[in-house]
ModelCIF file with pLDDT and N, C-alpha, C, O atoms, coordinates in Angstrom:
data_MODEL
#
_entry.id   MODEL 
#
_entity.id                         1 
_entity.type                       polymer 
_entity.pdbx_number_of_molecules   1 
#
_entity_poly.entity_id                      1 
_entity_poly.type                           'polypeptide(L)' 
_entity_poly.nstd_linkage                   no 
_entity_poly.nstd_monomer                   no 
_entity_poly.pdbx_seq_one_letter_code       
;(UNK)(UNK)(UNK)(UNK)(UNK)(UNK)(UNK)(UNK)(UNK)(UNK)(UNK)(UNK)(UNK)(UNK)(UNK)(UNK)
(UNK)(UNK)(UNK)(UNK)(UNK)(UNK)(UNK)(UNK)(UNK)(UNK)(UNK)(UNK)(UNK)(UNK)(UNK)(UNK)
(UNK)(UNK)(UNK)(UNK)(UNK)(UNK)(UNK)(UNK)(UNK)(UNK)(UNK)(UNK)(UNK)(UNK)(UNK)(UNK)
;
_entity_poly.pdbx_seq_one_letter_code_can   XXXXXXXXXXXXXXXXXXXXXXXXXXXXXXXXXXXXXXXXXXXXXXXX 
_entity_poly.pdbx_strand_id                 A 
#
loop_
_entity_poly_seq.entity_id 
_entity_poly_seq.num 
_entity_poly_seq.mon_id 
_entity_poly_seq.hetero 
1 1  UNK n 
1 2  UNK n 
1 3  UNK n 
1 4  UNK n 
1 5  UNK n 
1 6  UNK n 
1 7  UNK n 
1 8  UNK n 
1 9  UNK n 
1 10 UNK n 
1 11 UNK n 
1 12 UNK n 
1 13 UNK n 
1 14 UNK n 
1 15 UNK n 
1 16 UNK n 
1 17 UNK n 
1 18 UNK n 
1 19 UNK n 
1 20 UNK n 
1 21 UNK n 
1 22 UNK n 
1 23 UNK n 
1 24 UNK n 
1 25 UNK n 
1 26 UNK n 
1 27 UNK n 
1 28 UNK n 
1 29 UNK n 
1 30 UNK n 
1 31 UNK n 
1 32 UNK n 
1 33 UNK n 
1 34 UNK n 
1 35 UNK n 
1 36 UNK n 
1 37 UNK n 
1 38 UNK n 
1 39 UNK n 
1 40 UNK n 
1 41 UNK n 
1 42 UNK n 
1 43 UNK n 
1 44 UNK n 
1 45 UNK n 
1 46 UNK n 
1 47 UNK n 
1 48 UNK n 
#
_struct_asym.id          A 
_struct_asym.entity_id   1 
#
loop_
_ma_qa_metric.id 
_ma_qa_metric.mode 
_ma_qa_metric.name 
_ma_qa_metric.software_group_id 
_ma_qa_metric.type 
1 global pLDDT . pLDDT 
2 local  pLDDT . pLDDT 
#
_ma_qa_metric_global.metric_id      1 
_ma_qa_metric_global.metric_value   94.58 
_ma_qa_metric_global.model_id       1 
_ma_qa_metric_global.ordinal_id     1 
#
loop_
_ma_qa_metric_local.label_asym_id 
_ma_qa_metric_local.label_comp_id 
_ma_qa_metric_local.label_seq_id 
_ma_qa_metric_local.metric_id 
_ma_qa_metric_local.metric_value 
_ma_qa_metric_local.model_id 
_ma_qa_metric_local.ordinal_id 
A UNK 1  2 97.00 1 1  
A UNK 2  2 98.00 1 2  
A UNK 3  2 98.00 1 3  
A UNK 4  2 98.00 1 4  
A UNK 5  2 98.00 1 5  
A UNK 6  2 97.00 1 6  
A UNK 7  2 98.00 1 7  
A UNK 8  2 98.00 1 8  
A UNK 9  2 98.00 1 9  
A UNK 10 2 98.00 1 10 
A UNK 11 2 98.00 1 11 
A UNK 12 2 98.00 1 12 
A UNK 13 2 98.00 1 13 
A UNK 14 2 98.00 1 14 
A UNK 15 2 97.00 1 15 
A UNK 16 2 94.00 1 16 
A UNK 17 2 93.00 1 17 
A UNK 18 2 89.00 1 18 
A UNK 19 2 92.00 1 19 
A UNK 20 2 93.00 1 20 
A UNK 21 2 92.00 1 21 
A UNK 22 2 93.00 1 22 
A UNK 23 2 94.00 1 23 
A UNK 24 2 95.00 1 24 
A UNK 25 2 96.00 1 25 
A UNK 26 2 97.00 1 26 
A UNK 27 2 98.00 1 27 
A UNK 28 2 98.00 1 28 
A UNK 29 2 98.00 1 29 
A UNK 30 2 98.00 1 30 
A UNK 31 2 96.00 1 31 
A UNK 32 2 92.00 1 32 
A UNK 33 2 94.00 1 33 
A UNK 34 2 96.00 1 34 
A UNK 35 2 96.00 1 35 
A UNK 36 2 96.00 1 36 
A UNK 37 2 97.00 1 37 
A UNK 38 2 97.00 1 38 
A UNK 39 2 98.00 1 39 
A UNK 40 2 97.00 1 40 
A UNK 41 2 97.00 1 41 
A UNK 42 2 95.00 1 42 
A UNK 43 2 92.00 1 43 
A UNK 44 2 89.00 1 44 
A UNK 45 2 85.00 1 45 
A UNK 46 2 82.00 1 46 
A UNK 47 2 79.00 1 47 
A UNK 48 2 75.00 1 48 
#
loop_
_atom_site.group_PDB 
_atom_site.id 
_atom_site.type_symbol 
_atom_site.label_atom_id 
_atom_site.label_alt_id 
_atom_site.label_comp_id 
_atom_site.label_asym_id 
_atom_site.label_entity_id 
_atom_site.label_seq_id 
_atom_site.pdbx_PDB_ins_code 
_atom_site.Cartn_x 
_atom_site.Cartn_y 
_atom_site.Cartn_z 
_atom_site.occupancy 
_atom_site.B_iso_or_equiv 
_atom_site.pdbx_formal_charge 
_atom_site.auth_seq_id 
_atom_site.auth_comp_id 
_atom_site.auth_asym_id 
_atom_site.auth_atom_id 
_atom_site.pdbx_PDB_model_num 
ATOM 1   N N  . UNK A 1 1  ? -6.419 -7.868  15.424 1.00 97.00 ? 1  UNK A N  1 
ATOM 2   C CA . UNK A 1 1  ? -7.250 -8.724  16.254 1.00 97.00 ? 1  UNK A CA 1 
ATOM 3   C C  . UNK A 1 1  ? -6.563 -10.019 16.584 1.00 97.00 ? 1  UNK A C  1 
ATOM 4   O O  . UNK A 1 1  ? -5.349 -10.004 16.382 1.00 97.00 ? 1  UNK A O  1 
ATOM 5   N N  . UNK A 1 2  ? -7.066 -11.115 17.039 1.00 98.00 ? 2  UNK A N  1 
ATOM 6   C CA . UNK A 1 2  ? -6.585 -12.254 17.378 1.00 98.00 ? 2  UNK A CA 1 
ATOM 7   C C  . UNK A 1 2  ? -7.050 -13.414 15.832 1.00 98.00 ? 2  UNK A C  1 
ATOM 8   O O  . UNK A 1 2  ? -7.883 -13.438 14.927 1.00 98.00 ? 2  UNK A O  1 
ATOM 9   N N  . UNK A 1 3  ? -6.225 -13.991 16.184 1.00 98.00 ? 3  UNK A N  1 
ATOM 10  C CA . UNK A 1 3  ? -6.673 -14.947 14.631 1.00 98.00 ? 3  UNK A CA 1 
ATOM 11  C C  . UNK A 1 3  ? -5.787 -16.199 15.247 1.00 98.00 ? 3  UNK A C  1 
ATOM 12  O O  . UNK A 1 3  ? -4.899 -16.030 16.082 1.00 98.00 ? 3  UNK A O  1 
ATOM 13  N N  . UNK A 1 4  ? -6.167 -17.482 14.704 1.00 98.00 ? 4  UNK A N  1 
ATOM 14  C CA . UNK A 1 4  ? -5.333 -18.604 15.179 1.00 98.00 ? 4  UNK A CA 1 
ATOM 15  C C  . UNK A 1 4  ? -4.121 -18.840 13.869 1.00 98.00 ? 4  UNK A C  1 
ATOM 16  O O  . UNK A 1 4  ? -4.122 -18.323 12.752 1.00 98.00 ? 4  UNK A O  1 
ATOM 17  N N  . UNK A 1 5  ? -3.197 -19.740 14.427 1.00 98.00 ? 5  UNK A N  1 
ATOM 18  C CA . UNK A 1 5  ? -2.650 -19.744 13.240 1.00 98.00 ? 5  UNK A CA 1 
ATOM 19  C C  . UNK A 1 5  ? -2.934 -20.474 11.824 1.00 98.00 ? 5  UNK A C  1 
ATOM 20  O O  . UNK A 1 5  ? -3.753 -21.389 11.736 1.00 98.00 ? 5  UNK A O  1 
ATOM 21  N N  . UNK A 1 6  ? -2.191 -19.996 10.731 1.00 97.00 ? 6  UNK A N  1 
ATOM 22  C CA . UNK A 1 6  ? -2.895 -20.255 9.254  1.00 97.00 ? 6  UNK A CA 1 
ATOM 23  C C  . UNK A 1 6  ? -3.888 -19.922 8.958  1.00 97.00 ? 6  UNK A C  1 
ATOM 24  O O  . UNK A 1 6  ? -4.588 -20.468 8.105  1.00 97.00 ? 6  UNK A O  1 
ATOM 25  N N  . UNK A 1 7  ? -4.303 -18.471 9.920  1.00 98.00 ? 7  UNK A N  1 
ATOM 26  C CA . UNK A 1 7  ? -5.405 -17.583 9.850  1.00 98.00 ? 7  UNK A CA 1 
ATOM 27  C C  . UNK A 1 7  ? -4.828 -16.564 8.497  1.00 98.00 ? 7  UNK A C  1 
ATOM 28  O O  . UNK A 1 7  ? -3.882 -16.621 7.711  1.00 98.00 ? 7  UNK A O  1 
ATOM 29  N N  . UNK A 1 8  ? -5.827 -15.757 8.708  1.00 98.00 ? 8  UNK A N  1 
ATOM 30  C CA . UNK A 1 8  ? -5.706 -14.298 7.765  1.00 98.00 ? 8  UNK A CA 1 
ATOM 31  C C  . UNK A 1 8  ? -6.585 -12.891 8.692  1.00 98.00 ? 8  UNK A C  1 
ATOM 32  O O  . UNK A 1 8  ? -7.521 -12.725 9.474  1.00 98.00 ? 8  UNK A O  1 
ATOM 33  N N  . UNK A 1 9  ? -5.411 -12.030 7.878  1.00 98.00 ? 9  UNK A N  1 
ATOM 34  C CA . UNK A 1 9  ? -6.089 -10.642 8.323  1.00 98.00 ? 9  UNK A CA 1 
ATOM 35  C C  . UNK A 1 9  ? -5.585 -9.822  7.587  1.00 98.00 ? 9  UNK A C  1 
ATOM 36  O O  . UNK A 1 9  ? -4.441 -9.859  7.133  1.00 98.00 ? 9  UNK A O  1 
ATOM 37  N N  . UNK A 1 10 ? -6.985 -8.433  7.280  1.00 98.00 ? 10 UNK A N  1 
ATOM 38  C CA . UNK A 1 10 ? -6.350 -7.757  6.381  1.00 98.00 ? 10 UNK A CA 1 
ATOM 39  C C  . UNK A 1 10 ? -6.372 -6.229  7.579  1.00 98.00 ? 10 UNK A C  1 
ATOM 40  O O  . UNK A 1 10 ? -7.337 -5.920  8.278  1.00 98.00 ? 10 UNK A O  1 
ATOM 41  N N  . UNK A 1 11 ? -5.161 -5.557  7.524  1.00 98.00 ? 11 UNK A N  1 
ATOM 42  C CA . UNK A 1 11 ? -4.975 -4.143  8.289  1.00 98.00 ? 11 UNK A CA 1 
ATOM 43  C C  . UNK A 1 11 ? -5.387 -3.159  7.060  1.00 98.00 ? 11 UNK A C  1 
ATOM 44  O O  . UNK A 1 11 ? -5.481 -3.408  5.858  1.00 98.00 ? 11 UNK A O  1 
ATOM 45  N N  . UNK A 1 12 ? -5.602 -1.942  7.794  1.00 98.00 ? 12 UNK A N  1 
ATOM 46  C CA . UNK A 1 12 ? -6.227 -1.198  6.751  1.00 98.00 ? 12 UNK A CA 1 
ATOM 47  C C  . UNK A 1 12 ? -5.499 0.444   7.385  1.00 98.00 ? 12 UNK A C  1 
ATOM 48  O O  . UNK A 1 12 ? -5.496 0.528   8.613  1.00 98.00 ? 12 UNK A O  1 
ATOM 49  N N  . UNK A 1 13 ? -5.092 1.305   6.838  1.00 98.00 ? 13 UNK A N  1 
ATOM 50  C CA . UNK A 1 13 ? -4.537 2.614   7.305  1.00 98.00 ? 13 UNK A CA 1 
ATOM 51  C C  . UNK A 1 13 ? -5.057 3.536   6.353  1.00 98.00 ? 13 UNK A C  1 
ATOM 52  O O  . UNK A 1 13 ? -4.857 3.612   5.141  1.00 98.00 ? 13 UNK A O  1 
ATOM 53  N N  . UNK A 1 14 ? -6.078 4.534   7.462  1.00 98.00 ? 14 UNK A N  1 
ATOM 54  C CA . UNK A 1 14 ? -6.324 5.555   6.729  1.00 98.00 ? 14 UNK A CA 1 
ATOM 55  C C  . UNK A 1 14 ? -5.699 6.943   6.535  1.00 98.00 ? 14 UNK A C  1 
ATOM 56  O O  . UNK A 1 14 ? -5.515 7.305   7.697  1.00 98.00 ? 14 UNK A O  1 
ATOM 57  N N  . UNK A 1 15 ? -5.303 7.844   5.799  1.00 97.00 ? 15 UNK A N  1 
ATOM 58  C CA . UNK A 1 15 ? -4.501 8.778   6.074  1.00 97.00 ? 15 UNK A CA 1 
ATOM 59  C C  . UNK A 1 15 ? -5.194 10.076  5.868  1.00 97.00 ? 15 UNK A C  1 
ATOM 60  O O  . UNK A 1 15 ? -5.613 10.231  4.721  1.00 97.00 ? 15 UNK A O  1 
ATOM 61  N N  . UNK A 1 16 ? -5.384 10.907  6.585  1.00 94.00 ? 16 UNK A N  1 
ATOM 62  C CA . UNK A 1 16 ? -6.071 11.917  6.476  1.00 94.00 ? 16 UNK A CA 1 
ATOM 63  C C  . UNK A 1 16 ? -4.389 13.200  6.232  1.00 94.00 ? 16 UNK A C  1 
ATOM 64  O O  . UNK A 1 16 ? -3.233 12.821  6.423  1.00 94.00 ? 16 UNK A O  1 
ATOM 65  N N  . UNK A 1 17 ? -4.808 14.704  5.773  1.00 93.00 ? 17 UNK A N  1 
ATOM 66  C CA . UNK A 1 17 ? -4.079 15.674  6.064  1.00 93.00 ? 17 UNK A CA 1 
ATOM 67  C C  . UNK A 1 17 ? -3.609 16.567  5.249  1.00 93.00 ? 17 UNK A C  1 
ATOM 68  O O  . UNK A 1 17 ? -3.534 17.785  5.414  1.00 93.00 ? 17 UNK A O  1 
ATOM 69  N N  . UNK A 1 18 ? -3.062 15.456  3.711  1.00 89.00 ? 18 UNK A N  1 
ATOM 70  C CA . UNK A 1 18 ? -2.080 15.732  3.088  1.00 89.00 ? 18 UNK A CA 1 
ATOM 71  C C  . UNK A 1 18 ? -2.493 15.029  1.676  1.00 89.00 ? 18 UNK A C  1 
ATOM 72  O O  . UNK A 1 18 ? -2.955 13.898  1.826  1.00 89.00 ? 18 UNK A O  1 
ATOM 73  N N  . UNK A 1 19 ? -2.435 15.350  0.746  1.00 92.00 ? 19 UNK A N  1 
ATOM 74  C CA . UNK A 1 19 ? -2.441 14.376  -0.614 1.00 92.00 ? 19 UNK A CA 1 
ATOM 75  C C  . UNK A 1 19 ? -1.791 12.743  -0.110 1.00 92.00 ? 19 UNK A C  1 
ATOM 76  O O  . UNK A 1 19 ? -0.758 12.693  0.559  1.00 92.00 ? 19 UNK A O  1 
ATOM 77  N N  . UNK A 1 20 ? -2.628 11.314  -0.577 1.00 93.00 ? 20 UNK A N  1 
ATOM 78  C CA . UNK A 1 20 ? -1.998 10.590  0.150  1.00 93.00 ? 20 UNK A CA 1 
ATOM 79  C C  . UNK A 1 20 ? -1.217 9.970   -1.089 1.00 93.00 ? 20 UNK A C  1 
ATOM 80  O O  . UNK A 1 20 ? -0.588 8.958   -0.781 1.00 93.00 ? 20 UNK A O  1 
ATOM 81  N N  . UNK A 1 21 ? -1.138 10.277  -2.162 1.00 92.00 ? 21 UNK A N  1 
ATOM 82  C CA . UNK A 1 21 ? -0.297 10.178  -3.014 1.00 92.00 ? 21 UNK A CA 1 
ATOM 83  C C  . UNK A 1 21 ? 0.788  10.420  -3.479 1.00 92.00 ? 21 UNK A C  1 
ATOM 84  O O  . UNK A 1 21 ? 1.331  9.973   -4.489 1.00 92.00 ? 21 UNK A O  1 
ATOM 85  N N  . UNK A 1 22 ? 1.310  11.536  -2.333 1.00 93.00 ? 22 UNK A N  1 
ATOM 86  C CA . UNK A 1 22 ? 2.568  12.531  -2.659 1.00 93.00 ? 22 UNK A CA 1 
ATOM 87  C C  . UNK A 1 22 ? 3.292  11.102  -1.817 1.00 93.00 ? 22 UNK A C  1 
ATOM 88  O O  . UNK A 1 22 ? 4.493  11.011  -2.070 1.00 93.00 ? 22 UNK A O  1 
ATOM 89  N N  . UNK A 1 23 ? 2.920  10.331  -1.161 1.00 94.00 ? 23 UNK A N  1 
ATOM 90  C CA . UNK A 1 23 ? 3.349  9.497   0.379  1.00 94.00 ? 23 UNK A CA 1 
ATOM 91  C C  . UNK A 1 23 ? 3.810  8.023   -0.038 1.00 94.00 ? 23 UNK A C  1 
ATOM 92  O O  . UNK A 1 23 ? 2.956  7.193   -0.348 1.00 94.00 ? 23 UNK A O  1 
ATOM 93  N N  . UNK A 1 24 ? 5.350  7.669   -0.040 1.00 95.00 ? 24 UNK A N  1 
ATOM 94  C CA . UNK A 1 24 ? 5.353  5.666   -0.054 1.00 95.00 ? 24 UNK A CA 1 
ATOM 95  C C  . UNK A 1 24 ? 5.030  5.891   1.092  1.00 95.00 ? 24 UNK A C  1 
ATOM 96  O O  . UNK A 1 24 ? 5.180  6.921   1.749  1.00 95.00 ? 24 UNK A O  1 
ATOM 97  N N  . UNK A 1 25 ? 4.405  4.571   1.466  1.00 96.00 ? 25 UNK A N  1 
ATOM 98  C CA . UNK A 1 25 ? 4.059  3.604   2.884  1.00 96.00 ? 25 UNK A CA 1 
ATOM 99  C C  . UNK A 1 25 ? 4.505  2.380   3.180  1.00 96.00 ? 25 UNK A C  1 
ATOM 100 O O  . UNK A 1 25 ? 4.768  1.449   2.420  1.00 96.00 ? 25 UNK A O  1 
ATOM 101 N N  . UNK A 1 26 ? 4.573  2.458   4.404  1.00 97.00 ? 26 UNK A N  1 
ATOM 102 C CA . UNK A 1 26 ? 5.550  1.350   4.890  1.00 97.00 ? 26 UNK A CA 1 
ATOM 103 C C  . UNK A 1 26 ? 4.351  1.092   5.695  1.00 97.00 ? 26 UNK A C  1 
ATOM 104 O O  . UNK A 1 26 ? 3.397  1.796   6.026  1.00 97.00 ? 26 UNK A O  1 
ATOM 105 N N  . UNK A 1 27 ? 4.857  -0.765  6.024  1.00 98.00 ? 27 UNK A N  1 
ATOM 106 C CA . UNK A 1 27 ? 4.079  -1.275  7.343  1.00 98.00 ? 27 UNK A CA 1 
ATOM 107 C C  . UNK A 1 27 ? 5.402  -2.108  8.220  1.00 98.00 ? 27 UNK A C  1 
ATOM 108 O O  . UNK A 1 27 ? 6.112  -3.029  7.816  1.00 98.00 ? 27 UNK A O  1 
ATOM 109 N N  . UNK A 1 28 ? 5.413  -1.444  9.464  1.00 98.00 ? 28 UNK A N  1 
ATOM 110 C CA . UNK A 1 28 ? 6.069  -2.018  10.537 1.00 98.00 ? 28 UNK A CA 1 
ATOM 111 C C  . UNK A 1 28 ? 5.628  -2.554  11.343 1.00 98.00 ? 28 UNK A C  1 
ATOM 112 O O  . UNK A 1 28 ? 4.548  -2.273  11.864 1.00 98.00 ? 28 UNK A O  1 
ATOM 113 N N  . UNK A 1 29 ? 6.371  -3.476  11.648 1.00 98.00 ? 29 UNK A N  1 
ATOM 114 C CA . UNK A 1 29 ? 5.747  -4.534  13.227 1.00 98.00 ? 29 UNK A CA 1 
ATOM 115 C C  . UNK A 1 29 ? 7.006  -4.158  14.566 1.00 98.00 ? 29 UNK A C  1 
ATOM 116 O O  . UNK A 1 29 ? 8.185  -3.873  14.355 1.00 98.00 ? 29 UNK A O  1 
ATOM 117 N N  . UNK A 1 30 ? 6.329  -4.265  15.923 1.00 98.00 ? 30 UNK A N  1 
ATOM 118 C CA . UNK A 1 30 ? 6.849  -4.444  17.324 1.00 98.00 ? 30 UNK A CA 1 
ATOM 119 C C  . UNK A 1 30 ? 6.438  -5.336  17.792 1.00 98.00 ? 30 UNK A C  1 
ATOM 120 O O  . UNK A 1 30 ? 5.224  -5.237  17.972 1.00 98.00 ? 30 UNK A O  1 
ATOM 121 N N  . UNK A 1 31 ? 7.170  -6.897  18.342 1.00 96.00 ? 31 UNK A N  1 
ATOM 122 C CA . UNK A 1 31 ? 6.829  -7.538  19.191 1.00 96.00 ? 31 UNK A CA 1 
ATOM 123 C C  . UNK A 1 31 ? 7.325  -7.196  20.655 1.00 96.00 ? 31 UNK A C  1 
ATOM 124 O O  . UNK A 1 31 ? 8.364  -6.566  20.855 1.00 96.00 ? 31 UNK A O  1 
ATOM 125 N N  . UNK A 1 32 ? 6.552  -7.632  21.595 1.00 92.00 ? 32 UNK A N  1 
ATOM 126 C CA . UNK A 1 32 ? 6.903  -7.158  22.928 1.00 92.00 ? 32 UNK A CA 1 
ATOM 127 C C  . UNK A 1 32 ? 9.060  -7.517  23.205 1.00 92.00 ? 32 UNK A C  1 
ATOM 128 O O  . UNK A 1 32 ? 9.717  -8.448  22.737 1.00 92.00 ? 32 UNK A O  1 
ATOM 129 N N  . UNK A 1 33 ? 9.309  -6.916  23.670 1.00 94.00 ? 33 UNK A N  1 
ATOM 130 C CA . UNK A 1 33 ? 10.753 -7.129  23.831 1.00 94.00 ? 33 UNK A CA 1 
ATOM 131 C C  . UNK A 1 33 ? 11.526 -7.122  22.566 1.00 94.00 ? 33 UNK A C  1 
ATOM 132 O O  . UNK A 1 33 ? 12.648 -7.622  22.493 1.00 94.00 ? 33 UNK A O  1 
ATOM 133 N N  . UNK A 1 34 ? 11.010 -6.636  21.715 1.00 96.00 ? 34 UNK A N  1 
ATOM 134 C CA . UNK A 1 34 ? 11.839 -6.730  20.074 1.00 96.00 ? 34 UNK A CA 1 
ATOM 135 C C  . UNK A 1 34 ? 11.624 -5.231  19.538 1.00 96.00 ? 34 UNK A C  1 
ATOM 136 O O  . UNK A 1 34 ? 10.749 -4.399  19.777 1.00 96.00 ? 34 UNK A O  1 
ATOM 137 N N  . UNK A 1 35 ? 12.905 -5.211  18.618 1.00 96.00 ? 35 UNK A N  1 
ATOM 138 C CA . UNK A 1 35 ? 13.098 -3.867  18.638 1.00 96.00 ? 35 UNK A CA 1 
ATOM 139 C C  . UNK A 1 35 ? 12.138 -4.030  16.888 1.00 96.00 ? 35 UNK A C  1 
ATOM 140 O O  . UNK A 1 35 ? 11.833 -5.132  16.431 1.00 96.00 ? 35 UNK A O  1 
ATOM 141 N N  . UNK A 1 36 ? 11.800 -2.611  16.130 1.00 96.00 ? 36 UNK A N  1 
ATOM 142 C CA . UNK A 1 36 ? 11.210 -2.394  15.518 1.00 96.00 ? 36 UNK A CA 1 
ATOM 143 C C  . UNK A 1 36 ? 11.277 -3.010  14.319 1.00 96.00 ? 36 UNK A C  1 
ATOM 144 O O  . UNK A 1 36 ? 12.417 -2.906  13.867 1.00 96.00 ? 36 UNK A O  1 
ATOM 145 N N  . UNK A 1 37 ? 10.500 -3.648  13.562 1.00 97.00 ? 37 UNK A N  1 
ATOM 146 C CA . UNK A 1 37 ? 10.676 -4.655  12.243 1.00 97.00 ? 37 UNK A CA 1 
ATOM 147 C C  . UNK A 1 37 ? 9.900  -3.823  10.765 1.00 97.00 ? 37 UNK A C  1 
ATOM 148 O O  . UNK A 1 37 ? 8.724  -3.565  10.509 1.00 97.00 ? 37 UNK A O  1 
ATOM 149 N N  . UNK A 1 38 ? 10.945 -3.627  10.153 1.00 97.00 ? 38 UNK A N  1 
ATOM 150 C CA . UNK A 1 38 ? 10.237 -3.230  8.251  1.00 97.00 ? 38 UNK A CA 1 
ATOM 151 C C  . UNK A 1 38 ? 9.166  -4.704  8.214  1.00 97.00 ? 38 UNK A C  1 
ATOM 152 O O  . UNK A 1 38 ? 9.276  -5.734  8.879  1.00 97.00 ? 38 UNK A O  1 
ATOM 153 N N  . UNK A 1 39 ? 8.361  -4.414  7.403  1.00 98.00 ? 39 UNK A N  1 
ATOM 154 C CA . UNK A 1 39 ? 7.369  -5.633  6.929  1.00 98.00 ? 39 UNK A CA 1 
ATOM 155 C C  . UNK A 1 39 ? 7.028  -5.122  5.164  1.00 98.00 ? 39 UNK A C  1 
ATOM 156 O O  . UNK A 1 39 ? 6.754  -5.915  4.264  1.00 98.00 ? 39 UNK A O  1 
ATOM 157 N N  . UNK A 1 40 ? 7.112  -3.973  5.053  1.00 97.00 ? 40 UNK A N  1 
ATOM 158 C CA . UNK A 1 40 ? 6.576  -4.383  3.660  1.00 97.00 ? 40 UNK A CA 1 
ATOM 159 C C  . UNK A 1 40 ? 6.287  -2.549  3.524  1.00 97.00 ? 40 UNK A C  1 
ATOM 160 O O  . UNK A 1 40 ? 6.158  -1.839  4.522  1.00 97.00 ? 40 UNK A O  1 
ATOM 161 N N  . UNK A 1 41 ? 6.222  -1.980  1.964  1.00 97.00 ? 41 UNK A N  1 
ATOM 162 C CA . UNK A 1 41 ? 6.395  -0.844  1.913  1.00 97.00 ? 41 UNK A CA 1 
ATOM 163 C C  . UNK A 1 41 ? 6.150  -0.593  0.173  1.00 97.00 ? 41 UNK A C  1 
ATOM 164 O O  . UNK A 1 41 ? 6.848  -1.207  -0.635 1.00 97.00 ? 41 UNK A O  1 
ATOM 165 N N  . UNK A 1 42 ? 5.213  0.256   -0.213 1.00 95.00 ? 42 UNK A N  1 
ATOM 166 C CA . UNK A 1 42 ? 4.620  0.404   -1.768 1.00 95.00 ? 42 UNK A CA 1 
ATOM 167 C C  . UNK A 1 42 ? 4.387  1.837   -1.934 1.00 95.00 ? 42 UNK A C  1 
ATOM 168 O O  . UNK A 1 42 ? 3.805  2.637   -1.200 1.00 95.00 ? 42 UNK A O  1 
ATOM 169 N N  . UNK A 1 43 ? 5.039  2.001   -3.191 1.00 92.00 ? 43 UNK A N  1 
ATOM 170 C CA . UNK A 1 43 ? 5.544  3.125   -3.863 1.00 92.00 ? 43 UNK A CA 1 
ATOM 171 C C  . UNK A 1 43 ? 4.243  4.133   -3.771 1.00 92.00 ? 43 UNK A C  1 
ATOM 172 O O  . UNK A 1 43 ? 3.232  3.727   -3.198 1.00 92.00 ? 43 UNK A O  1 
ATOM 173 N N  . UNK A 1 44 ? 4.278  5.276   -4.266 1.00 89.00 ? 44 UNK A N  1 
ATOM 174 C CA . UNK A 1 44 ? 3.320  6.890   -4.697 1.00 89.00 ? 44 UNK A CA 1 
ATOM 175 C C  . UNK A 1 44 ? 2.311  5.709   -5.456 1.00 89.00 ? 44 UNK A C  1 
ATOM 176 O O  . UNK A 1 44 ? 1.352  5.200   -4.876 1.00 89.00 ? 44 UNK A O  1 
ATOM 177 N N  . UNK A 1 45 ? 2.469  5.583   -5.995 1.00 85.00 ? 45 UNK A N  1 
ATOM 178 C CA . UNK A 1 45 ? 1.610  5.125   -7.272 1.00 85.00 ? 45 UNK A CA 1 
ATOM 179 C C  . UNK A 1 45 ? 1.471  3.334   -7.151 1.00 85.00 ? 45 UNK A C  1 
ATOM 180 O O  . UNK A 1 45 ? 0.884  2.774   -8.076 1.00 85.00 ? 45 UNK A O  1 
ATOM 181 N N  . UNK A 1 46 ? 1.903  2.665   -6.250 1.00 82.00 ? 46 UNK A N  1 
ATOM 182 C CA . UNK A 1 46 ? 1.390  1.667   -5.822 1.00 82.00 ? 46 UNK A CA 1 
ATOM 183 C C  . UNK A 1 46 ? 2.405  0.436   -6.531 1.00 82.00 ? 46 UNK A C  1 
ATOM 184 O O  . UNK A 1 46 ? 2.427  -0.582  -5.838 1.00 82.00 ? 46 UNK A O  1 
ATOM 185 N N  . UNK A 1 47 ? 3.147  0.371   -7.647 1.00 79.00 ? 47 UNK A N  1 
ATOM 186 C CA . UNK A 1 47 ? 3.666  0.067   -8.703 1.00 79.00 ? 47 UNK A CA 1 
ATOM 187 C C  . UNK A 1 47 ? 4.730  -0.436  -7.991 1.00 79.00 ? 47 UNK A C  1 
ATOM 188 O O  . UNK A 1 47 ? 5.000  -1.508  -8.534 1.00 79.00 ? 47 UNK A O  1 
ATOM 189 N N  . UNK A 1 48 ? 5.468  -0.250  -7.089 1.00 75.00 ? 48 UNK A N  1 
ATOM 190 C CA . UNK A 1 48 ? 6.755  -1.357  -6.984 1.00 75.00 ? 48 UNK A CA 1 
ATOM 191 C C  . UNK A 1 48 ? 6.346  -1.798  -5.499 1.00 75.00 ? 48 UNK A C  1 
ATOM 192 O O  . UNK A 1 48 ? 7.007  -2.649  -4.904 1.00 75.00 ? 48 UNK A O  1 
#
C-alpha cells in the first residue's frame, strides 16, 4: 500500500500447493527501472 515515510508495513505471503515447510523464502523487491533486489530470506524452520 502507500505509507508516508517512517511509516510501517507488514506484507504477508500465503502459499498454497505443497508442504510450506519443505520451502526457504525469500522476499524480493523491483523498483521501476531497477533490476531485481534480494531483501531478506528465512530458513524451513524459520531459525536462521
Amino acid at each position: 500500500g502507500l505509507v508516508q515515510a517512517g511509516g510501517s508495513l507488514r506484507l504477508s505471503c500465503a502459499v498454497s500447493g505443497r508442504t510450506f515447510s519443505m520451502f526457504t523464502m525469500g522476499w524480493f523487491r523491483q523498483a521501476p527501472g531497477k533490476e531485481r533486489e534480494f531483501v531478506a530470506a528465512i530458513s524451513r524452520r524459520g531459525g536462521v
